[in-house]
Protein backbone atom coordinates (compact mmCIF):
# COMPACT_ATOMS: atom_id res chain seq x y z
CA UNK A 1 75.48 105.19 97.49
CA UNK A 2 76.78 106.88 94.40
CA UNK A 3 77.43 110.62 94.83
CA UNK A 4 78.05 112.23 91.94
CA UNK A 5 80.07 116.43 92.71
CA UNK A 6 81.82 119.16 90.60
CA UNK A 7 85.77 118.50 89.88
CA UNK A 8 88.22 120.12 91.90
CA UNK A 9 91.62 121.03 91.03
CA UNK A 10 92.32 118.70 94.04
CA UNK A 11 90.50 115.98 92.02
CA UNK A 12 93.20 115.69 89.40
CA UNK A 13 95.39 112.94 90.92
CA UNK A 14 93.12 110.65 91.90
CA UNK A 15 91.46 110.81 87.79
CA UNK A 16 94.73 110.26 86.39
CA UNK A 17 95.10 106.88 88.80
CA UNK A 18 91.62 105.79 87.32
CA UNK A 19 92.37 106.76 83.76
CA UNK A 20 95.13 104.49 83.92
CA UNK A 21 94.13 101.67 85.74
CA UNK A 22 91.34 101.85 83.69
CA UNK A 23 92.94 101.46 80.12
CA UNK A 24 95.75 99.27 81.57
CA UNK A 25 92.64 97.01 82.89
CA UNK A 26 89.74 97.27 81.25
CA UNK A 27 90.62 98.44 77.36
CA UNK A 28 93.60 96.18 77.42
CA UNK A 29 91.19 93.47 76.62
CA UNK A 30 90.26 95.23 73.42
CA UNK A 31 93.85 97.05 72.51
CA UNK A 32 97.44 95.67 72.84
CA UNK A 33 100.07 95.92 75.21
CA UNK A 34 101.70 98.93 73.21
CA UNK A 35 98.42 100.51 72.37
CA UNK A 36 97.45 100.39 76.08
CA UNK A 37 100.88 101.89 77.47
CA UNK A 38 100.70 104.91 74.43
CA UNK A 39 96.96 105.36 75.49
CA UNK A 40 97.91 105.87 79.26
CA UNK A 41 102.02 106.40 79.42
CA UNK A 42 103.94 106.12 82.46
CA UNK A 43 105.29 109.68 81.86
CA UNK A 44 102.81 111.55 81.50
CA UNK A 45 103.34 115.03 83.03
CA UNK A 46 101.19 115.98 86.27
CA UNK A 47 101.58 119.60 85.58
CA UNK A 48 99.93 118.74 81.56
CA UNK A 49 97.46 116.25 83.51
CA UNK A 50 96.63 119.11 85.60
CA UNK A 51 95.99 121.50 83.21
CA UNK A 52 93.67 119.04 80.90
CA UNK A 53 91.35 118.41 84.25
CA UNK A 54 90.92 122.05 84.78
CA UNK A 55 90.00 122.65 81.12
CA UNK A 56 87.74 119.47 81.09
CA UNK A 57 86.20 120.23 84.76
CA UNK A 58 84.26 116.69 84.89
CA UNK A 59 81.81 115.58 87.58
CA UNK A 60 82.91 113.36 89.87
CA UNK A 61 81.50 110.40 91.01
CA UNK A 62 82.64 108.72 94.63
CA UNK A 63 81.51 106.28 96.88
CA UNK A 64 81.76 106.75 100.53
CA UNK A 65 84.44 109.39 99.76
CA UNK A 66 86.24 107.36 97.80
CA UNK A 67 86.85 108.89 93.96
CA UNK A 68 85.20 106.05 91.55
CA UNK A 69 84.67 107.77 88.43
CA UNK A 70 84.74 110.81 86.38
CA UNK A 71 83.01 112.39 83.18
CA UNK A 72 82.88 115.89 81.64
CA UNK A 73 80.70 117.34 79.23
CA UNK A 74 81.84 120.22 76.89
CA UNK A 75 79.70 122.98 75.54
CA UNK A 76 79.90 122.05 72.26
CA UNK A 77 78.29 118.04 73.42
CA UNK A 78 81.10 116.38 73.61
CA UNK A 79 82.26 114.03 76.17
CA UNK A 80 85.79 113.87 75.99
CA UNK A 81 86.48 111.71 79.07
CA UNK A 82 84.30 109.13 80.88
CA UNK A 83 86.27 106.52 82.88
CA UNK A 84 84.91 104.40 85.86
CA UNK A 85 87.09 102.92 88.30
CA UNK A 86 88.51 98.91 87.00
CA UNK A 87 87.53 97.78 90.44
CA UNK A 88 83.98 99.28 90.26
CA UNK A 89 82.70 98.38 87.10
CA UNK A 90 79.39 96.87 86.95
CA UNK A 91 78.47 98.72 90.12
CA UNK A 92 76.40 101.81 88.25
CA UNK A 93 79.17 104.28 88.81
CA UNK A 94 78.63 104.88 84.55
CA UNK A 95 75.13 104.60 84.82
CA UNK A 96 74.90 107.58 87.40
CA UNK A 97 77.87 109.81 85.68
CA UNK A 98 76.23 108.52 82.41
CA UNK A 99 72.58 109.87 83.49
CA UNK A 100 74.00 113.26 85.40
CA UNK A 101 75.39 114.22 81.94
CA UNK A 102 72.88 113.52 79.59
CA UNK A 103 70.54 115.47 82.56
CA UNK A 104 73.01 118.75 82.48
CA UNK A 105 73.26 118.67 78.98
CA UNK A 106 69.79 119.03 78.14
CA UNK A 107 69.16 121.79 81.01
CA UNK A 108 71.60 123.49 79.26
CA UNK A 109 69.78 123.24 75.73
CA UNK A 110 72.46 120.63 74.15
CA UNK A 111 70.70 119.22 71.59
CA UNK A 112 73.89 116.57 70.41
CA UNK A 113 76.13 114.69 72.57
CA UNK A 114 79.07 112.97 71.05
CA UNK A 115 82.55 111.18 72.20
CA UNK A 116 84.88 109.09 70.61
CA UNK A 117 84.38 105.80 72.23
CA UNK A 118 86.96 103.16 72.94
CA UNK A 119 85.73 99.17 71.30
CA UNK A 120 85.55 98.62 74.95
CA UNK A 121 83.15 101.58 76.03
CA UNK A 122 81.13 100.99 72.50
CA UNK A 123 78.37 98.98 74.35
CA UNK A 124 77.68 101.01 77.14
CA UNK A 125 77.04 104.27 75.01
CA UNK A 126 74.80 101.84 73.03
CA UNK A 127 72.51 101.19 76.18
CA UNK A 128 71.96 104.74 76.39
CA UNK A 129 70.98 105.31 72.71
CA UNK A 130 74.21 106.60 71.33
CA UNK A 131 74.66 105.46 67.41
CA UNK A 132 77.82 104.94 65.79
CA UNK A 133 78.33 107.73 63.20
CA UNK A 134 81.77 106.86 62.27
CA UNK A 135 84.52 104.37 63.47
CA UNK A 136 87.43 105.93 62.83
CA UNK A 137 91.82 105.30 63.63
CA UNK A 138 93.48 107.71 65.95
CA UNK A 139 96.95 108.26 66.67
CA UNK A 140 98.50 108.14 69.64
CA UNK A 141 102.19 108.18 70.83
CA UNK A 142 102.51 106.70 67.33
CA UNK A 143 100.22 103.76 68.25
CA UNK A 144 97.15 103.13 65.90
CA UNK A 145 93.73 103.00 68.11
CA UNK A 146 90.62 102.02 66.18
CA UNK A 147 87.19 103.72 68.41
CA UNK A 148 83.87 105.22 66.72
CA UNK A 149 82.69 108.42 67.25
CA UNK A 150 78.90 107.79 68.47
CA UNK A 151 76.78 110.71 68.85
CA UNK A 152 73.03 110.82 70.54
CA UNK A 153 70.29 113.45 69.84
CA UNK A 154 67.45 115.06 72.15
């Protein structure tokens, strides 16, 4: 069963572990080598990872205790991370983070979500009505990333 909690500063580890595996496993069959190791670096500070998780303060989504997935949801709508575990794709560890967001959001009046979405992540938002309103390149670690910013309305 997919349980679905508030982050703790605790959590921060184990996200970093799935945001990587998850790029390095999933998106690298929609981005390059390079793109893939600027996306998720093998440097990348734990005190800077740290901090990012506590601003971002996503829910959590675990399977028999185990950590299997993690999405937040900002004030403003956006979504600024939503990664599922490469080994439990497929399962409805998305689905459930997925459905808890949209749910929070619109207790909390939010009348827009919006994220910018990987090529890989593009279908999924479809499924749950998000539209593309712009594809867009982004920078990163001086790798160019093409991903859409999709947005969905209440």
């Amino acid at each position: 069963m997919i349980k679905i909690r508030k982050y703790k500063e605790s959590d921060a580890r184990n996200l970093w572990t799935i945001f990587y595996h998850t790029i390095r496993n999933v998106n690298s069959r929609d981005y390059t080598q390079a793109q893939v190791k600027a996306w998720a670096p093998d440097d990348v500070s734990p005190e800077a990872w740290q901090r990012k998780m506590n601003a971002n303060s996503p829910f959590v989504a675990e399977i028999n205790g185990e950590t299997v997935g993690y999405a937040d949801l900002q004030e403003d709508g956006l979504i600024d991370h939503f990664f599922c575990h490469h080994k439990h794709q497929g399962k409805g560890v998305g689905r459930h983070l997925m459905e808890h967001v949209l749910k929070v959001g619109e207790l909390q009046g939010i009348a827009r979500f919006y994220s910018e979405v990987s090529i890989t992540a593009r279908p999924f938002y479809e499924k749950f009505g998000f539209k593309v309103a712009k594809e867009q390149m982004v920078e990163i670690r001086g790798q160019k990333l093409r991903n859409f910013v999709m947005e969905r309305f209440t």
